[in-house]
N, C-alpha and C. Protein backbone atom coordinates (compact mmCIF):
# COMPACT_ATOMS: atom_id res chain seq x y z
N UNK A 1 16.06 -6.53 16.98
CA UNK A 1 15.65 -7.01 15.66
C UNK A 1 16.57 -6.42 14.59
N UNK A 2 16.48 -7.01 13.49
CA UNK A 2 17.88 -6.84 12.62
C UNK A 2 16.37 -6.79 11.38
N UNK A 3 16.98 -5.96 10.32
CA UNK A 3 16.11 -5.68 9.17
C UNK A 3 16.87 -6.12 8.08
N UNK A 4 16.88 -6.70 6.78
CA UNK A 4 17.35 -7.20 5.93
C UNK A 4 16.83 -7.11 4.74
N UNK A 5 17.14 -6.46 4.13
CA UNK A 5 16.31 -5.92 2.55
C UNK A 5 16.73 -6.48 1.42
N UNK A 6 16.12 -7.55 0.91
CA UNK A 6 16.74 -7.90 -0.08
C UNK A 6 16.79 -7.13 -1.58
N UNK A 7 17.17 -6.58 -2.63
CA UNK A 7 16.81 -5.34 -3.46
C UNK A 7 16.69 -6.33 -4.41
N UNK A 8 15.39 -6.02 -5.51
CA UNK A 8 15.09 -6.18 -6.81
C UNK A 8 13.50 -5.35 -7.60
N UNK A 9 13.46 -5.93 -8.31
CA UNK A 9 11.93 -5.61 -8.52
C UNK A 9 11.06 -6.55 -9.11
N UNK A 10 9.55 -6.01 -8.49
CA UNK A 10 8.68 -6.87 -8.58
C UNK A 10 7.90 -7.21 -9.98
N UNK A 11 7.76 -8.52 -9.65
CA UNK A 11 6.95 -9.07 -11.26
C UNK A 11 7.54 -10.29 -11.32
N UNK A 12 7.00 -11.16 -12.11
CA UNK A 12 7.40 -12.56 -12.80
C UNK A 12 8.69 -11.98 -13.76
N UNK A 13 8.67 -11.19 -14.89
CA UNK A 13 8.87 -10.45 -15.75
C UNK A 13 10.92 -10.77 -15.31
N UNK A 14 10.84 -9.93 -13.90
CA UNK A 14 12.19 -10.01 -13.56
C UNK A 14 12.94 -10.92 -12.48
N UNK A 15 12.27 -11.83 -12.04
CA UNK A 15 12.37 -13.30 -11.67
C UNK A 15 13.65 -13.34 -11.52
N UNK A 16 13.95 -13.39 -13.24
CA UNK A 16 15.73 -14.27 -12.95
C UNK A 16 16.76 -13.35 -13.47
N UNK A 17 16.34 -11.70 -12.77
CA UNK A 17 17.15 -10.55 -13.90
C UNK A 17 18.65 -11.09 -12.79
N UNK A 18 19.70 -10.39 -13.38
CA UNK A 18 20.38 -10.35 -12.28
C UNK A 18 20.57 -9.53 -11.04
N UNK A 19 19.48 -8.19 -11.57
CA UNK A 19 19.45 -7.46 -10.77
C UNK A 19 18.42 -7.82 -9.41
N UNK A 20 17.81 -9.05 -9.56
CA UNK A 20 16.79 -9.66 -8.58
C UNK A 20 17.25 -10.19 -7.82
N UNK A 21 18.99 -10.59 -7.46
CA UNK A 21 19.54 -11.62 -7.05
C UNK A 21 18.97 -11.27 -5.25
N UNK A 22 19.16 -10.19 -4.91
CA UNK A 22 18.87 -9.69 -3.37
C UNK A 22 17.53 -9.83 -3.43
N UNK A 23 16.14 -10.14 -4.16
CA UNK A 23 15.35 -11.15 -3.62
C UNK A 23 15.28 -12.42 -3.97
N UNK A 24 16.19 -12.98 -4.58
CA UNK A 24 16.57 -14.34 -4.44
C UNK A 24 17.22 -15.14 -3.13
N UNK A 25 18.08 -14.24 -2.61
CA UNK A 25 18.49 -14.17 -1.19
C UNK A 25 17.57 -14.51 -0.60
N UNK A 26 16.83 -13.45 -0.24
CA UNK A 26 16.13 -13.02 0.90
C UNK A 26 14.82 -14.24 0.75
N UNK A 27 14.51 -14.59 -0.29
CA UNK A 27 13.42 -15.85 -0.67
C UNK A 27 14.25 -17.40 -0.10
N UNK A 28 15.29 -17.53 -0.30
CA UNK A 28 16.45 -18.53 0.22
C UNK A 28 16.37 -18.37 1.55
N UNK A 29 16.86 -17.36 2.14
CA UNK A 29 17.03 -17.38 3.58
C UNK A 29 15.69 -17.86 4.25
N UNK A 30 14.47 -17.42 3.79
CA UNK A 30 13.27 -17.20 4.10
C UNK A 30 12.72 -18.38 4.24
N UNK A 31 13.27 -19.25 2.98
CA UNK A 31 12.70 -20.60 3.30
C UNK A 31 13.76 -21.36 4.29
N UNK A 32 14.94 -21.37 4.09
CA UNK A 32 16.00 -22.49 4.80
C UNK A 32 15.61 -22.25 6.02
N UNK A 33 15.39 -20.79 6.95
CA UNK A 33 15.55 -20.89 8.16
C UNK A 33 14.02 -20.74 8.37
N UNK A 34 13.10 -21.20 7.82
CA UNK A 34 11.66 -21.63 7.99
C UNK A 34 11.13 -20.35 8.12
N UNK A 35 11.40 -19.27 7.91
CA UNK A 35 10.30 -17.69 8.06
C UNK A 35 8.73 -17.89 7.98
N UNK A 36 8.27 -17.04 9.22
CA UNK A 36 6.65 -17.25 8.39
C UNK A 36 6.26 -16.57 7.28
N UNK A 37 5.06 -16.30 6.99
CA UNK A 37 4.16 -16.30 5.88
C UNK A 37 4.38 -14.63 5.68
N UNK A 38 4.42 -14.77 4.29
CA UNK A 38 5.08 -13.42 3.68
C UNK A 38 3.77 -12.57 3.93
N UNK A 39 3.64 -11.56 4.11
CA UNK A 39 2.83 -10.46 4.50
C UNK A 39 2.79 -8.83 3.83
N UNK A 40 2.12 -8.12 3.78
CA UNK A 40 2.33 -7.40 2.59
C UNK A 40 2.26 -5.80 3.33
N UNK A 41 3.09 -5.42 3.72
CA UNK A 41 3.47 -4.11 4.78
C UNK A 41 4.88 -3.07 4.22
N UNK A 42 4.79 -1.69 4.50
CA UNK A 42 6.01 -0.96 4.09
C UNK A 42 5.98 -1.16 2.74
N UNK A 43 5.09 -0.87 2.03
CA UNK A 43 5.53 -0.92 0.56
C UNK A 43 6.47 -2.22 0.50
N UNK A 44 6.07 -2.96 0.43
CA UNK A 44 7.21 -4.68 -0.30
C UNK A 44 6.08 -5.94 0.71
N UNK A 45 7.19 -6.80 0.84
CA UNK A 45 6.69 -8.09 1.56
C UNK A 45 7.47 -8.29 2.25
N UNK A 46 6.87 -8.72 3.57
CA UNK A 46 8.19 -8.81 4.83
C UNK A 46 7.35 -10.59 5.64
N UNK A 47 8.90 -10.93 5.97
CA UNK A 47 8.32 -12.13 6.81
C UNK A 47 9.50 -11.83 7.87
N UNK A 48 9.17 -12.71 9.01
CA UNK A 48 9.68 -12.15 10.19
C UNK A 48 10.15 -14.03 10.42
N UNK A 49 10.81 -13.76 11.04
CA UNK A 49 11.89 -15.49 11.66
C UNK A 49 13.11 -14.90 12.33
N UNK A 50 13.81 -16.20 12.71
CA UNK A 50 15.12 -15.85 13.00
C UNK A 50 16.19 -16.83 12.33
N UNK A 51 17.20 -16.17 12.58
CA UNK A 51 18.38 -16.91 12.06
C UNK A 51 19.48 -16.77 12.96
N UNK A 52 19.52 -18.02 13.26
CA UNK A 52 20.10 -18.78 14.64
C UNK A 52 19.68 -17.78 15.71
N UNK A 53 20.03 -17.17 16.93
CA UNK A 53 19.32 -16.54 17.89
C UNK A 53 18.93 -15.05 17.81
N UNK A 54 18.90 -14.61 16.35
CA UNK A 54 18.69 -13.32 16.44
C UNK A 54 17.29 -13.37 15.37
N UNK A 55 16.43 -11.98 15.93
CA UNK A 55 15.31 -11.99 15.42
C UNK A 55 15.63 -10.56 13.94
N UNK A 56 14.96 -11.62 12.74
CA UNK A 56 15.28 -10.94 11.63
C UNK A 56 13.91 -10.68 10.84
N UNK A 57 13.46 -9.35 10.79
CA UNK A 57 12.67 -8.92 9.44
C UNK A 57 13.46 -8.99 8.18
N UNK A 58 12.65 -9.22 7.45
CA UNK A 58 13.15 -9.74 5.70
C UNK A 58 12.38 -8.74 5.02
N UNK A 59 12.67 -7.94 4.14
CA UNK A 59 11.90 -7.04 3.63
C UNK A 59 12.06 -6.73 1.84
N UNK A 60 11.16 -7.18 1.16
CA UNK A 60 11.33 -7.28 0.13
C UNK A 60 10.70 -6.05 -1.08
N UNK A 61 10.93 -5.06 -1.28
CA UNK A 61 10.63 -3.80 -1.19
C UNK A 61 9.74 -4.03 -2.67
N UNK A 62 8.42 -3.61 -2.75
CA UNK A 62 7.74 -3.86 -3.87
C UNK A 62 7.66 -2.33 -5.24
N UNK A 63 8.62 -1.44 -4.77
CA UNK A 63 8.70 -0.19 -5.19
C UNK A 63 9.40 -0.23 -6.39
N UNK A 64 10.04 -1.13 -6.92
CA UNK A 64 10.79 -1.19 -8.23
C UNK A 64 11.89 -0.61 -7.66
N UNK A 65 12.86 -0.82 -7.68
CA UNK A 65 14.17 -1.09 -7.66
C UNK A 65 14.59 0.82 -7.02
N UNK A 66 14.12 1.64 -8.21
CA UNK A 66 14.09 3.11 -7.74
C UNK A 66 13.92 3.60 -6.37
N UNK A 67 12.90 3.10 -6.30
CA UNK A 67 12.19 3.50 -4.95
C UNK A 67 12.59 2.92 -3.73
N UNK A 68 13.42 1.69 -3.76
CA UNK A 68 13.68 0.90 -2.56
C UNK A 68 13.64 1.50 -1.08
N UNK A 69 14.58 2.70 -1.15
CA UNK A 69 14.82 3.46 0.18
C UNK A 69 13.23 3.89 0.88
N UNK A 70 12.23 4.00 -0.10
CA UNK A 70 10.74 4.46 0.86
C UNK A 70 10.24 2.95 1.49
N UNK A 71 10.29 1.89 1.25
CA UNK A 71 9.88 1.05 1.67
C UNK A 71 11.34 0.81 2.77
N UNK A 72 12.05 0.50 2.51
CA UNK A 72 12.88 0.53 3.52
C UNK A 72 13.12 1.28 5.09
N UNK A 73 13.14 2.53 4.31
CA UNK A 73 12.99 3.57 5.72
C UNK A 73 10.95 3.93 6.03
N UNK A 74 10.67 2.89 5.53
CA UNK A 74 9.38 3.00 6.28
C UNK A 74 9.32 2.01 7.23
N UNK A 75 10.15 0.79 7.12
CA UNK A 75 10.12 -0.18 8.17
C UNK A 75 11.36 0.11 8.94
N UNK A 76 12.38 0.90 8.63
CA UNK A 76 13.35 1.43 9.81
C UNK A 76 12.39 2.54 10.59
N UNK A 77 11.60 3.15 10.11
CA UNK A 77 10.59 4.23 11.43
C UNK A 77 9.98 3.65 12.28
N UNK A 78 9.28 2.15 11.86
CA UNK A 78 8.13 1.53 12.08
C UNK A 78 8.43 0.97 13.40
N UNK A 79 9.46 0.06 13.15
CA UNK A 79 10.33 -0.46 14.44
C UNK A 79 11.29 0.42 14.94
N UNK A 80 11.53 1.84 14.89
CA UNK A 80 12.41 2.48 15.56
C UNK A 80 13.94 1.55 15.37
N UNK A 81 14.27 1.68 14.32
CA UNK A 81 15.72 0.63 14.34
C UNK A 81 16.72 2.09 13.98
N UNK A 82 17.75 1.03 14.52
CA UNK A 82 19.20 2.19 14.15
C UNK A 82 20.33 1.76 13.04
N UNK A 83 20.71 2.42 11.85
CA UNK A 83 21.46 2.08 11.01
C UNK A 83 21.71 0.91 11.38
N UNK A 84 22.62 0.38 12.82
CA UNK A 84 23.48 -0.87 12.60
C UNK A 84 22.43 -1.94 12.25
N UNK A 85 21.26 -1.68 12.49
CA UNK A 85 19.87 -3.02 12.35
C UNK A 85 20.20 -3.12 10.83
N UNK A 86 20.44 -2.54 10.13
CA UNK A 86 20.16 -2.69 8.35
C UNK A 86 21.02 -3.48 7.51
N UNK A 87 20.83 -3.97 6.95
CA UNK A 87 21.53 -5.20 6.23
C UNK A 87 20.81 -4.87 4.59
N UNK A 88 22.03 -4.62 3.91
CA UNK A 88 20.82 -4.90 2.48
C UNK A 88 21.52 -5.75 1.28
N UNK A 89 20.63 -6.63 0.83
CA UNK A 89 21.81 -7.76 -0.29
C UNK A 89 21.11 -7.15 -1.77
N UNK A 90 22.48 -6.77 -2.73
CA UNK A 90 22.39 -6.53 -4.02
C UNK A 90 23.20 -6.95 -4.68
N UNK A 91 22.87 -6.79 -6.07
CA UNK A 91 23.50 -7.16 -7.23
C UNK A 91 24.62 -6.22 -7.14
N UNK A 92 25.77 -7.05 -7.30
CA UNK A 92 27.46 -5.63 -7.59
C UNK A 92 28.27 -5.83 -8.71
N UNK A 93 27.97 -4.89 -9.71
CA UNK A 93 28.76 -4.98 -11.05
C UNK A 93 30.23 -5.34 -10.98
N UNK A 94 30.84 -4.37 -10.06
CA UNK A 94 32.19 -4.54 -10.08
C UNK A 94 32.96 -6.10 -9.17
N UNK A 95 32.57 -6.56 -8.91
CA UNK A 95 32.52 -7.99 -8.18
C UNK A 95 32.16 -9.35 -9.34
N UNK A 96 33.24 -10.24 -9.09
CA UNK A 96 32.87 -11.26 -10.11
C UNK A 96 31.87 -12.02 -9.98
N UNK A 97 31.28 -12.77 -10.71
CA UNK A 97 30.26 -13.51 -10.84
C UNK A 97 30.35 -14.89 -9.44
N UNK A 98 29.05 -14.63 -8.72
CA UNK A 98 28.75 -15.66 -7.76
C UNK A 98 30.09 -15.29 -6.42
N UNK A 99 30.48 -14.12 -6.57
CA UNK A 99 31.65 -13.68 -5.41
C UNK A 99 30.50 -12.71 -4.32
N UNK A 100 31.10 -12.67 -3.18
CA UNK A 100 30.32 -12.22 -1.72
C UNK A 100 31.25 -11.58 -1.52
N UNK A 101 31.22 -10.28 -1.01
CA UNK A 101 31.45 -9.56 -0.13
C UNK A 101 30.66 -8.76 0.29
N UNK A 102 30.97 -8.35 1.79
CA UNK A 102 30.11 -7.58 2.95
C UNK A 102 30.93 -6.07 3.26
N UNK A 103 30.57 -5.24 2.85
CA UNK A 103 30.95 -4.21 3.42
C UNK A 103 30.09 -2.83 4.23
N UNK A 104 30.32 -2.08 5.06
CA UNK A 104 30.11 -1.45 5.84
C UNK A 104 29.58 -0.04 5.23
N UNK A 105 28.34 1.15 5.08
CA UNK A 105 28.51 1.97 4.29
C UNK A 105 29.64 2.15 2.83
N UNK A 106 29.32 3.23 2.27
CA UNK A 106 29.66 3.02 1.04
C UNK A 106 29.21 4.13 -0.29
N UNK A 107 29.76 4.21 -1.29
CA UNK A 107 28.78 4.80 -2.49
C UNK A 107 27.67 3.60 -3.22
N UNK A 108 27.26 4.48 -3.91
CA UNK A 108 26.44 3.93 -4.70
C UNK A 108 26.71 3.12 -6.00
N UNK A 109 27.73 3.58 -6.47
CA UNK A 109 28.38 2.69 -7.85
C UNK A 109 27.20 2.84 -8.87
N UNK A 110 26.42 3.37 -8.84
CA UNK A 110 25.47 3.70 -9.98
C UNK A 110 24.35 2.37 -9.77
N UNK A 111 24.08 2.21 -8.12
CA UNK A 111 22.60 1.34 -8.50
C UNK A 111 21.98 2.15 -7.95
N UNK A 112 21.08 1.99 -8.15
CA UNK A 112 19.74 3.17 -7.62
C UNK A 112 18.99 2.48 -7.09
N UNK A 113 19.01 1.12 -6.52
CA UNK A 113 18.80 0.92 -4.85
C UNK A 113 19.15 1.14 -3.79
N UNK A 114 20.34 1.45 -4.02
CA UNK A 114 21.43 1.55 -2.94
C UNK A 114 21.26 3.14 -2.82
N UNK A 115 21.16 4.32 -3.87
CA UNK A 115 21.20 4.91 -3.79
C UNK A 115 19.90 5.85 -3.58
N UNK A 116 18.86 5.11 -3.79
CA UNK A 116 17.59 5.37 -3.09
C UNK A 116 17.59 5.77 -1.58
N UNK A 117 17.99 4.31 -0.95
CA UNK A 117 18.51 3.86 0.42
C UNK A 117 18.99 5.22 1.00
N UNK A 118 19.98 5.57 0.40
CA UNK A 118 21.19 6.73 0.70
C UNK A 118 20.52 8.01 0.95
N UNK A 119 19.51 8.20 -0.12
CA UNK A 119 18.90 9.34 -0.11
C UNK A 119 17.50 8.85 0.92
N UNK A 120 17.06 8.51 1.75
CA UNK A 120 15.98 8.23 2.75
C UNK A 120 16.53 7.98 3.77
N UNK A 121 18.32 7.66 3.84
CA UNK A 121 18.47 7.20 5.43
C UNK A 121 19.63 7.78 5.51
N UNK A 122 20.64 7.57 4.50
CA UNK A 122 22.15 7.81 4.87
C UNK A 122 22.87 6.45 4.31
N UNK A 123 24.30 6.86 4.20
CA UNK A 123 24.99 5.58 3.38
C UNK A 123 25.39 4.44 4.17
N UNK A 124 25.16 4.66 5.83
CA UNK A 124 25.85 4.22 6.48
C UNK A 124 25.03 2.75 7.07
N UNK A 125 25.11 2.00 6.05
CA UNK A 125 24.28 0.72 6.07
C UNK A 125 25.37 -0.52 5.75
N UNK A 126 24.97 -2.09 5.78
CA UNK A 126 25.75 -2.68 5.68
C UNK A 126 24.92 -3.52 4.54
N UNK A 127 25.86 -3.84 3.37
CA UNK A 127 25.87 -4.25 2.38
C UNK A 127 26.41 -5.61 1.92
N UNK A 128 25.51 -6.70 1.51
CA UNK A 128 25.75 -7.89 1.51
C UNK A 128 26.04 -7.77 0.09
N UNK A 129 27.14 -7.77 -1.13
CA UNK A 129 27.71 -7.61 -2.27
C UNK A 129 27.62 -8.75 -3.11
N UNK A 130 26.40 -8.71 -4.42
CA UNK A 130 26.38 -10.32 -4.43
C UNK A 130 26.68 -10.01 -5.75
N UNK A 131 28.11 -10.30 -6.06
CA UNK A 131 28.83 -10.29 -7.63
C UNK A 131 27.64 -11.01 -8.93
N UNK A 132 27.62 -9.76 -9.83
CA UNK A 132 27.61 -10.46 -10.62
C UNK A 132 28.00 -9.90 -11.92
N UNK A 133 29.44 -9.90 -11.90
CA UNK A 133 30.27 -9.30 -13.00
C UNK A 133 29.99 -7.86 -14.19
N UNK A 134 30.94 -7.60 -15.12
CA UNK A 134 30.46 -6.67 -15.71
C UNK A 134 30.38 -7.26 -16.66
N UNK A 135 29.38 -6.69 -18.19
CA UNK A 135 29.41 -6.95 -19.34
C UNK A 135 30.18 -6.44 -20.05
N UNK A 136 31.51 -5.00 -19.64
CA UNK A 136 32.55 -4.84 -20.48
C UNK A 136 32.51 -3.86 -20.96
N UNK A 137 31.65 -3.02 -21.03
CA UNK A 137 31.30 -1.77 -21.25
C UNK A 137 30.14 -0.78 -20.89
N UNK A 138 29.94 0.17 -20.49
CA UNK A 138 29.12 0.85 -19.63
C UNK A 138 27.53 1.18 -20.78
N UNK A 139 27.85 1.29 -22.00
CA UNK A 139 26.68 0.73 -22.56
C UNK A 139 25.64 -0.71 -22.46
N UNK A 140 26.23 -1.54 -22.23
CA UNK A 140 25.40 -2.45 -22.25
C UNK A 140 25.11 -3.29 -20.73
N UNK A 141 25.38 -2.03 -19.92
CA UNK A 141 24.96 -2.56 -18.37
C UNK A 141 23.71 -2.71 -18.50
N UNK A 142 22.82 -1.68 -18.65
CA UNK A 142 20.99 -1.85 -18.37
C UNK A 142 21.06 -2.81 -18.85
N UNK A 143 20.94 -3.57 -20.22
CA UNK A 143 20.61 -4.77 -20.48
C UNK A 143 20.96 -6.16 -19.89
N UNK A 144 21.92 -5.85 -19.46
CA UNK A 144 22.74 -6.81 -18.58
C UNK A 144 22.42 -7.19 -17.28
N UNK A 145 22.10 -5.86 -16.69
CA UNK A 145 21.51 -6.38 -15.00
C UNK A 145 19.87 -6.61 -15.26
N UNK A 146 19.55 -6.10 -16.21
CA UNK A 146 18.01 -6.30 -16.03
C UNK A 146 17.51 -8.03 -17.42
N UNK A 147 19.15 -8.47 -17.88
CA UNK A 147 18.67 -9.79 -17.91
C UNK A 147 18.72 -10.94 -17.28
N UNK A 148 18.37 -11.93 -17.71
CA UNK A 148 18.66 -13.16 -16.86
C UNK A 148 19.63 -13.75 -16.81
N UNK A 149 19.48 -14.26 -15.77
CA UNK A 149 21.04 -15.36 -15.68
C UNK A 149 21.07 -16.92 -16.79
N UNK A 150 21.90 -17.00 -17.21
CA UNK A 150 22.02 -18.04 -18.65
C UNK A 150 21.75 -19.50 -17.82
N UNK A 151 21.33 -20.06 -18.46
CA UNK A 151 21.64 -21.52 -17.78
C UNK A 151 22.71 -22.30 -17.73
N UNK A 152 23.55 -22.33 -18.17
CA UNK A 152 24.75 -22.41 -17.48
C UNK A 152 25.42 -21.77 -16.47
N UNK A 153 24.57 -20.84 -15.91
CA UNK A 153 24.81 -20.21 -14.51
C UNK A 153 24.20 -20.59 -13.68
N UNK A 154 23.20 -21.62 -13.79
CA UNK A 154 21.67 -21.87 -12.74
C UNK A 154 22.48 -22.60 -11.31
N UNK A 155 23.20 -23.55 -11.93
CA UNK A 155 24.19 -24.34 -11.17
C UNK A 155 25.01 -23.18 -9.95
N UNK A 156 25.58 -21.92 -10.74
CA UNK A 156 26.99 -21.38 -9.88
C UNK A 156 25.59 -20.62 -8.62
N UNK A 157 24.46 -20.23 -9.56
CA UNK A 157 23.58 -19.55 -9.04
C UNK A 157 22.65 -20.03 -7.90
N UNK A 158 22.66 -20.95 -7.48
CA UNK A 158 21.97 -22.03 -6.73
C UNK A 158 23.36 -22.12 -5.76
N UNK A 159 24.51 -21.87 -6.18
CA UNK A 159 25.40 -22.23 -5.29
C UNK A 159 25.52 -21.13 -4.07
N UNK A 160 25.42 -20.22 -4.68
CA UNK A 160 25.58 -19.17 -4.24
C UNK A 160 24.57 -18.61 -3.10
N UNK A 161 23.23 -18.92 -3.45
CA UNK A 161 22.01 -18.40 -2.62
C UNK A 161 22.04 -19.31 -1.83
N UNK A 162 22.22 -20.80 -1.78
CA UNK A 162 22.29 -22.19 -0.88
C UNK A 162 23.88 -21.72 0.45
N UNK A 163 24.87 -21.21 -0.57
CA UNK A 163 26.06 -20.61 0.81
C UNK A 163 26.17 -19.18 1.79
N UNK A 164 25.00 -18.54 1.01
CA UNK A 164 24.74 -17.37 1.90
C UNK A 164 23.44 -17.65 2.65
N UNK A 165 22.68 -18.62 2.83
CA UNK A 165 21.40 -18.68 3.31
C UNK A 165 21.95 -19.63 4.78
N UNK A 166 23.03 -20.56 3.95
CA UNK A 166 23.44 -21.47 5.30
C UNK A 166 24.23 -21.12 5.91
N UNK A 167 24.88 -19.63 5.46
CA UNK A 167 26.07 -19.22 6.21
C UNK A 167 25.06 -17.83 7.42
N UNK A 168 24.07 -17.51 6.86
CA UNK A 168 23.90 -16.07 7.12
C UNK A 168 23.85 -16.17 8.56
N UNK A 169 23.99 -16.99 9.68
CA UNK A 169 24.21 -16.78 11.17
C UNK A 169 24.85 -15.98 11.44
N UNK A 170 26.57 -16.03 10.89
CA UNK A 170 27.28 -15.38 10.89
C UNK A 170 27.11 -13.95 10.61
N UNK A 171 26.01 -13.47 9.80
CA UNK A 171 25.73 -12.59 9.41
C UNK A 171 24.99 -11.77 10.50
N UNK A 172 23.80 -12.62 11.38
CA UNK A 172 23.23 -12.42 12.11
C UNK A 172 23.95 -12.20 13.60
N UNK A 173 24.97 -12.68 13.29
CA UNK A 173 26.03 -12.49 14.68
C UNK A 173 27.44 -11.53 14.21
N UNK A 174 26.47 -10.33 13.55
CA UNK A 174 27.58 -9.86 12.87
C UNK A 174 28.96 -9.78 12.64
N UNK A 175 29.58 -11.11 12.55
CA UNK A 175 31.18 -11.66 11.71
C UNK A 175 31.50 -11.69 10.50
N UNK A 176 31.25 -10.15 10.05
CA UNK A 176 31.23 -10.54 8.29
C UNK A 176 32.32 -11.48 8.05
N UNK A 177 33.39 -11.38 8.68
CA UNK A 177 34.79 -12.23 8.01
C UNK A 177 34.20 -13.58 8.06
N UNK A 178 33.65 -14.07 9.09
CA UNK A 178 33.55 -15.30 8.89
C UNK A 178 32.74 -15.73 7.79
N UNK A 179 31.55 -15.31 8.21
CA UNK A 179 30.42 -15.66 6.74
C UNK A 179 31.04 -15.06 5.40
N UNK A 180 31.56 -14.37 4.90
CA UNK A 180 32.47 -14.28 3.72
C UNK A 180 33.21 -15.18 3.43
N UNK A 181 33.88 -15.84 4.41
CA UNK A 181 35.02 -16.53 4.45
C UNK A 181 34.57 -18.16 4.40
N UNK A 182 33.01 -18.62 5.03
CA UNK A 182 32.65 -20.12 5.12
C UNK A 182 31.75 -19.69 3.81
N UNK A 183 31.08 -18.60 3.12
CA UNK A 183 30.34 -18.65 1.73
C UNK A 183 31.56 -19.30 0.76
N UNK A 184 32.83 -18.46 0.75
CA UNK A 184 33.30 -18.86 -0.05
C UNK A 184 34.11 -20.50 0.16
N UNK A 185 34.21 -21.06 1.18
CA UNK A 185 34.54 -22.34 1.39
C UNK A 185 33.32 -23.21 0.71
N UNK A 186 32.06 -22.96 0.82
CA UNK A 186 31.26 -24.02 0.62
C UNK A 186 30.94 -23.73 -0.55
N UNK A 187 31.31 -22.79 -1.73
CA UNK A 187 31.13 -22.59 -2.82
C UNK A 187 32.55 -22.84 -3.86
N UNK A 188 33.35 -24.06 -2.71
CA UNK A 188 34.57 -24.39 -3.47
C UNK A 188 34.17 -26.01 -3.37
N UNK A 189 33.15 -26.01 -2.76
CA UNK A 189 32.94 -28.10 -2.30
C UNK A 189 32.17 -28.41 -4.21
């Protein structure tokens, strides 16, 4: 079994922050590849399915963004999983808007999901990187990740969760190159 955390926080409130985008994911994947019925376990909401032949928990951590790593490493104890099971999709400042990349452990870059994570398990997790640019100066980040995406982004933003949800096999058959590589093909159609 493969674990997959999508990072944001909970509420209507932050819906469409950008910092919600990793449960926007994880709500995408959840529906395309038919997941069952969301369930309320490990601190968050988890639904269980697969994507293409591998069996995937979805875990949507209800701890506010801070806290992610206790809900997380409560469902890495639960199922006895090992780092390589962990998958986690977030918002990445330094990455342009609606850009993917996957990388392998890592720092934190100043999110404190990731760095929650770090501090409950170790860095050595794999990271689904879901760009969404900087605002240009290190003052006006908080406001920035914790607003919404404009509507004139709804379009790039829909593009984006629709090419990682139909790509994520690849993900599940761990080829980051490929699924990096067919996200960004089908987000050029």
């Amino acid at each position: 079994m493969q674990l997959w955390v999508g990072l944001g926080n909970p509420g209507a409130q932050y819906a469409l922050n950008r910092h919600n985008v990793g449960f926007m994911v994880a709500d995408t994947i959840a529906d395309m590849h038919r997941f069952g019925t969301v369930q309320k376990k490990f601190s968050g909401w988890v639904q269980e399915g697969r994507v293409g032949s591998q069996k995937v928990l979805l875990l949507k951590p209800a701890t506010y963004m801070n806290e992610s790593g206790r809900a997380v490493s409560e469902a890495m104890r639960f199922y006895k999983l090992d780092m390589d099971a962990l998958t986690v999709f977030h918002d990445e400042l330094d990455l342009a808007p609606f850009k993917v990349k996957v990388k392998q452990g890592g720092g934190t870059a100043g999110h404190n999901g990731l760095r929650s994570i770090d501090q409950h398990l170790g860095a050595e997790f794999r990271r689904v990187r879901l760009g969404i640019g900087h605002p240009g100066h290190k003052d006006r980040v908080t406001g920035y990740v914790l607003g919404n995406y404009a509507k004139a982004e709804m379009d790039d933003l829909a593009g984006l969760l629709g090419a990682v949800s139909a790509e994520a096999e690849w993900l599940a058959k761990r080829d980051d190159v490929r699924f990096m590589n067919d996200v960004a093909l089908r987000q050029q159609d």
